[in-house]
N, C-alpha and C. Protein backbone atom coordinates (compact mmCIF):
# COMPACT_ATOMS: atom_id res chain seq x y z
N UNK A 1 18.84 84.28 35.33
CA UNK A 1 18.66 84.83 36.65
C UNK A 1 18.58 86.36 36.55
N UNK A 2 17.67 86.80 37.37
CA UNK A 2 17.47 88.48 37.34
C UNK A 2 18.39 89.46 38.32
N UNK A 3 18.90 90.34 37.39
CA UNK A 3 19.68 91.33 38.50
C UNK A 3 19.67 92.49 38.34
N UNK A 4 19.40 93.33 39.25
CA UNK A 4 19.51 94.82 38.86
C UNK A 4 20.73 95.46 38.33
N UNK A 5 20.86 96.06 37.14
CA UNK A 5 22.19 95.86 36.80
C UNK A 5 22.03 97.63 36.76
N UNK A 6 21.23 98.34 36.55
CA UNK A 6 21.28 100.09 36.62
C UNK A 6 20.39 100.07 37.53
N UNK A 7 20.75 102.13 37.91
CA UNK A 7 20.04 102.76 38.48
C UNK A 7 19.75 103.89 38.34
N UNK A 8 18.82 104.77 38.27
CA UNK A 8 18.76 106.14 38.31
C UNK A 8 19.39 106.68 39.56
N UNK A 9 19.54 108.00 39.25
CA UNK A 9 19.54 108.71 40.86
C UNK A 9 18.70 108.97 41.91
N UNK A 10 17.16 108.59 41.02
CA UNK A 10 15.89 108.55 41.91
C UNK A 10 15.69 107.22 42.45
N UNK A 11 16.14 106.48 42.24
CA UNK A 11 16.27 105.00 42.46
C UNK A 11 15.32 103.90 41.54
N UNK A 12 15.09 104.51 40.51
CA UNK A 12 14.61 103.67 39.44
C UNK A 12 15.31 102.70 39.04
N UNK A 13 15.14 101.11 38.55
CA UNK A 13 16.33 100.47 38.58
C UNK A 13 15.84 99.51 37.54
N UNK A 14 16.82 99.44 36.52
CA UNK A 14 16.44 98.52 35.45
C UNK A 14 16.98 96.90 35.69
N UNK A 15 16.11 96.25 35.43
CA UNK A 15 16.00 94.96 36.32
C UNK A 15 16.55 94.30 35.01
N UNK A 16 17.60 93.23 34.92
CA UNK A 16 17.46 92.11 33.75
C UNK A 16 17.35 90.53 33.80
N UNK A 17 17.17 90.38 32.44
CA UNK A 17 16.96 89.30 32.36
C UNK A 17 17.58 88.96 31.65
N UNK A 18 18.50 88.28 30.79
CA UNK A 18 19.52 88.30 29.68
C UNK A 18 19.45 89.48 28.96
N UNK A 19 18.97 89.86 28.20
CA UNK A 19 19.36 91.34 27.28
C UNK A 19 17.81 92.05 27.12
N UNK A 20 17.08 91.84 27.98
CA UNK A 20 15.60 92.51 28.25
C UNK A 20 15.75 92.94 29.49
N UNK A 21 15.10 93.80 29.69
CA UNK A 21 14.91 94.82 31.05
C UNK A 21 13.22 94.95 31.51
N UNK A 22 13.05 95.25 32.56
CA UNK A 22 12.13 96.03 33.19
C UNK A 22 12.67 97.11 33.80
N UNK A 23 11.78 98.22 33.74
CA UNK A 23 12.12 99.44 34.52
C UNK A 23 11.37 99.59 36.03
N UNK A 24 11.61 98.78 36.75
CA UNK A 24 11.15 98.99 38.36
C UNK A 24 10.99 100.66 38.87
N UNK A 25 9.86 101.12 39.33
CA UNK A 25 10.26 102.53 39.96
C UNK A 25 10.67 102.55 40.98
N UNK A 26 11.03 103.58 41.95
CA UNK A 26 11.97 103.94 43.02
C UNK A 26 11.42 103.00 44.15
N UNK A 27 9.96 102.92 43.99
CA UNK A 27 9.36 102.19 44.99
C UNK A 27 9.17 100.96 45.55
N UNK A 28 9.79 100.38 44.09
CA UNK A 28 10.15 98.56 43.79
C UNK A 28 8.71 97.69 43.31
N UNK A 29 7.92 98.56 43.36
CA UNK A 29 6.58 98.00 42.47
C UNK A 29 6.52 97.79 41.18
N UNK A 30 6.32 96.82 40.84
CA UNK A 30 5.88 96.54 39.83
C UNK A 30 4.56 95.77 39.54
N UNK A 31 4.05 96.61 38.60
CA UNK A 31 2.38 95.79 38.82
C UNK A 31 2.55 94.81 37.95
N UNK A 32 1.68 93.80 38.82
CA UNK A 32 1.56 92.12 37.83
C UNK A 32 1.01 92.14 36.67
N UNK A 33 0.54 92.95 36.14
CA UNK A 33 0.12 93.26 34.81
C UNK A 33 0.89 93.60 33.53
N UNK A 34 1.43 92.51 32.99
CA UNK A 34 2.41 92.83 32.02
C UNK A 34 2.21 93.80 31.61
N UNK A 35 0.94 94.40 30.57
CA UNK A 35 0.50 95.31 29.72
C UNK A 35 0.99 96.90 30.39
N UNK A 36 0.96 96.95 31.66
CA UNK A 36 1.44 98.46 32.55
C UNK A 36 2.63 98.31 32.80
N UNK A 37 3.21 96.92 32.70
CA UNK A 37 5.17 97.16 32.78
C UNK A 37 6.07 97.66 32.32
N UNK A 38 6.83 98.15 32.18
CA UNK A 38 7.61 98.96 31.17
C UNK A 38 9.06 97.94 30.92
N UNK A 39 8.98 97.16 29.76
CA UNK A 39 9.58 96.15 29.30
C UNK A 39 10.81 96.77 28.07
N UNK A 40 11.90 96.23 28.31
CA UNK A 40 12.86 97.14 27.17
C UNK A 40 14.03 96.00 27.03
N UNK A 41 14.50 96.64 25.56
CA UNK A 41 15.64 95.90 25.49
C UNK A 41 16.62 96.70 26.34
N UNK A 42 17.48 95.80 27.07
CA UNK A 42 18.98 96.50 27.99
C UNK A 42 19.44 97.82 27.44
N UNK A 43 20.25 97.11 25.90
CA UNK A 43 20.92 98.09 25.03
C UNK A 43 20.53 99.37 24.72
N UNK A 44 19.06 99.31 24.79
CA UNK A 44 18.19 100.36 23.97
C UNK A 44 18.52 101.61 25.63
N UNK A 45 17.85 100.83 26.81
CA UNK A 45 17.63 101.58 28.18
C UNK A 45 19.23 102.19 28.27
N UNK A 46 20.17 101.16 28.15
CA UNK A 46 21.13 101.64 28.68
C UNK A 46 21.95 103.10 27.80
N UNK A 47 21.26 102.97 26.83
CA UNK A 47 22.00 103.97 25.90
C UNK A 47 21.52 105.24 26.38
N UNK A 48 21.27 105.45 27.37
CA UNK A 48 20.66 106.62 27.88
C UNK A 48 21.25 107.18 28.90
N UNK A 49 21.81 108.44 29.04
CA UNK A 49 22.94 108.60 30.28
C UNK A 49 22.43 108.76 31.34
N UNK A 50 21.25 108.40 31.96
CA UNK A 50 20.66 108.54 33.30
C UNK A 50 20.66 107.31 34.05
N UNK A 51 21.42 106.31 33.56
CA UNK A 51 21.40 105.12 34.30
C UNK A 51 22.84 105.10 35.18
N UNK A 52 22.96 104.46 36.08
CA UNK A 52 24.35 104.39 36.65
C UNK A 52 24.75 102.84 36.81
N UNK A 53 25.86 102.02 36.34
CA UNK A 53 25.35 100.52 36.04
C UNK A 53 25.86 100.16 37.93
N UNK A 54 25.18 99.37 38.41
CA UNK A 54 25.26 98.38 39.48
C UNK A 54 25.38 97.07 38.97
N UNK A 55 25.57 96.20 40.34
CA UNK A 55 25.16 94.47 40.21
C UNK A 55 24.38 94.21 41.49
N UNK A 56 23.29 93.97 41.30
CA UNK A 56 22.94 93.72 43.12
C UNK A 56 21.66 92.78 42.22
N UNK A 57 21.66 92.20 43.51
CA UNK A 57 20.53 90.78 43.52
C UNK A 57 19.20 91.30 43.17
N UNK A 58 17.86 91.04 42.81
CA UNK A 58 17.00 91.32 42.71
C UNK A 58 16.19 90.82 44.36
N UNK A 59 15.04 91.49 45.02
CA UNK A 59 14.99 91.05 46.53
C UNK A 59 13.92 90.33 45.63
N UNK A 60 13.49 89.28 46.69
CA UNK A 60 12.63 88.21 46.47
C UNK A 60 11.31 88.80 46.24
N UNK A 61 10.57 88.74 45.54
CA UNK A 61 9.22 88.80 45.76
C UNK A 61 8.94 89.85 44.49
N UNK A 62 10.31 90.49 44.14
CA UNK A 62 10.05 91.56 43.67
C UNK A 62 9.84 91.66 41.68
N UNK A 63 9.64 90.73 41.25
CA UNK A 63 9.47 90.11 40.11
C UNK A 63 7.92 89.49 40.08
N UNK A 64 7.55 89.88 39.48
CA UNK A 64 6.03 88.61 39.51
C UNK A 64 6.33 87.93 38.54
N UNK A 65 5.60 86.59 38.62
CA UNK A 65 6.13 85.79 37.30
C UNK A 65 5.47 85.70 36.34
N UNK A 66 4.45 86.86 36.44
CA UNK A 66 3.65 87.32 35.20
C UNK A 66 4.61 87.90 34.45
N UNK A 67 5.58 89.33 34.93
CA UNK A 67 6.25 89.87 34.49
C UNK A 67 7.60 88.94 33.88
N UNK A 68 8.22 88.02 34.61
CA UNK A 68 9.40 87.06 33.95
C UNK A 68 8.67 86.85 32.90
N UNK A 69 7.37 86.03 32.81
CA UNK A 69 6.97 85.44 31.63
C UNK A 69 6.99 86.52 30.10
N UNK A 70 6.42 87.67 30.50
CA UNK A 70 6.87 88.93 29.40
C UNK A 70 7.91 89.32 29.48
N UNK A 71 8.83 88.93 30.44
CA UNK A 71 10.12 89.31 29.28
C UNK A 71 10.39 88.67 28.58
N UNK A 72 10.42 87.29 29.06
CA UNK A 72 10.87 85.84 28.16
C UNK A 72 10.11 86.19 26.89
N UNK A 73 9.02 86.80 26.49
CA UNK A 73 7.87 86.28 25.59
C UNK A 73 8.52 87.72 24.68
N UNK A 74 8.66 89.00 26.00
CA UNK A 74 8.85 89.84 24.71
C UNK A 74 10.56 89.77 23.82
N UNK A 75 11.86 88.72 24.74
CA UNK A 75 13.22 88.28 24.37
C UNK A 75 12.78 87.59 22.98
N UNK A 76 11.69 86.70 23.13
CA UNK A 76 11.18 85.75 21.89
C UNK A 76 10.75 86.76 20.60
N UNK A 77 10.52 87.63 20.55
CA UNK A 77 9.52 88.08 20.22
C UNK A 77 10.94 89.05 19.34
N UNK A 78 11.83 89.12 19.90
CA UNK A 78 12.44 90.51 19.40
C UNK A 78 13.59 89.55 18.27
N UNK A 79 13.87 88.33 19.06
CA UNK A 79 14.52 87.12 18.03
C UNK A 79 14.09 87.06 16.85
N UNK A 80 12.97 86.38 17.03
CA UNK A 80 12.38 86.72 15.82
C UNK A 80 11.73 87.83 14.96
N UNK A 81 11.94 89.09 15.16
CA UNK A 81 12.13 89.76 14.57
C UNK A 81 13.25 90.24 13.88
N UNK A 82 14.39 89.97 14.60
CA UNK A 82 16.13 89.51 14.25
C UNK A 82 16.06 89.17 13.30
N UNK A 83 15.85 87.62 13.16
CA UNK A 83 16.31 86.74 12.46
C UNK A 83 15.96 87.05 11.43
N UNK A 84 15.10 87.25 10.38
CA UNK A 84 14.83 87.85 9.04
C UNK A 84 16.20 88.38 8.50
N UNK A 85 16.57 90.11 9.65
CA UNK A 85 17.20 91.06 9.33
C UNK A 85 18.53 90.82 9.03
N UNK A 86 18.84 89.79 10.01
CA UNK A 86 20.27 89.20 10.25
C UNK A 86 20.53 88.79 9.56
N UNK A 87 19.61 87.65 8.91
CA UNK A 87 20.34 86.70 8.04
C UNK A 87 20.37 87.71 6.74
N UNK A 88 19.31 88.22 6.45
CA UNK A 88 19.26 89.73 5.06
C UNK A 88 20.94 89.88 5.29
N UNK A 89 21.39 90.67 6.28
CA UNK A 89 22.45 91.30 6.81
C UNK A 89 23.71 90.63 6.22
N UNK A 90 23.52 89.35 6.87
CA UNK A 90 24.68 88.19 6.83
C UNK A 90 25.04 88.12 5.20
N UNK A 91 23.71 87.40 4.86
CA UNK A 91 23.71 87.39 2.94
C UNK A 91 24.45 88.61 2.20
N UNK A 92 24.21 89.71 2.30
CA UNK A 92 23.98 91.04 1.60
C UNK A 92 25.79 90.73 2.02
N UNK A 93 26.30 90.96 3.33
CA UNK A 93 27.67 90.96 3.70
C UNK A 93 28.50 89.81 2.72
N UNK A 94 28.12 88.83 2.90
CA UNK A 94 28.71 87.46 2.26
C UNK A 94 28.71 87.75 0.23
N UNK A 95 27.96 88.50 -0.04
CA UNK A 95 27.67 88.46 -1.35
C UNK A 95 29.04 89.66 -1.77
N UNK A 96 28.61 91.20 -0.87
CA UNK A 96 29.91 91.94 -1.27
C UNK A 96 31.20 91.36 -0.93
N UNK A 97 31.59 90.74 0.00
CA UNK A 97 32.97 90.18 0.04
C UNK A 97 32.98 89.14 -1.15
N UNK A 98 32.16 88.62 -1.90
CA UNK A 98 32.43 87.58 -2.68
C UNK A 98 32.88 88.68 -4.06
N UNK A 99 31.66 89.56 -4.29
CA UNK A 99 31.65 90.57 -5.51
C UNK A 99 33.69 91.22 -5.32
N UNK A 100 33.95 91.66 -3.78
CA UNK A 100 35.42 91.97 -4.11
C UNK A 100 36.27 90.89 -4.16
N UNK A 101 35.93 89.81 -3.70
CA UNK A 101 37.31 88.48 -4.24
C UNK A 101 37.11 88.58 -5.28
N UNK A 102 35.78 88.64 -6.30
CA UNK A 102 36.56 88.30 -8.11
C UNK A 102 36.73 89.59 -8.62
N UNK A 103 36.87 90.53 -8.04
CA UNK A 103 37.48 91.55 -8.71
C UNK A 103 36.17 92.81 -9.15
N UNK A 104 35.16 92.76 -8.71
CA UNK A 104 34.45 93.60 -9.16
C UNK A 104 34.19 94.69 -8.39
């Protein structure tokens, strides 16, 4: 389910979707055209001190479901780019804790 979870002070408001965002402008438009949306991961937007976090509903209408569909596609998209790194990550981790149990 989508909720506006930030805001600027101009009233820009980053919209989510589990851990993907859209950046809505002050005006609440967003064009149905994925390719002109401005699509982000949460973490990445929020790391930025111009947001102020809220919880408020998203108003109806105000999502196209062109745009849901690119977030979903770009959430997919960033998974699997994950998953490679992670598991690299996981391995590489699992191997030095093994290298210090036998003593090396």
């Amino acid at each position: 389910m989508a909720r506006i979870i930030a805001r600027q002070a101009d009233g820009t408001a980053l919209v989510a979707i589990g851990s993907t965002g859209v950046i809505v402008p002050p005006d609440g438009r967003i064009p149905a055209d994925p390719s002109l949306a401005t699509i982000v991961l949460v973490d990445s937007a929020l790391a930025h001190p111009v947001w102020e976090m809220v919880d408020e509903p998203v108003p109806e209408g105000m999502l196209p479901a062109e745009i849901v569909a690119a977030m979903r596609a770009f959430a997919d998209e960033q998974r699997r780019m994950d998953g490679p790194f992670m598991r690299a990550l996981i391995r590489r981790h699992a191997e030095e804790a093994e290298k210090k149990a036998n003593g090396a």
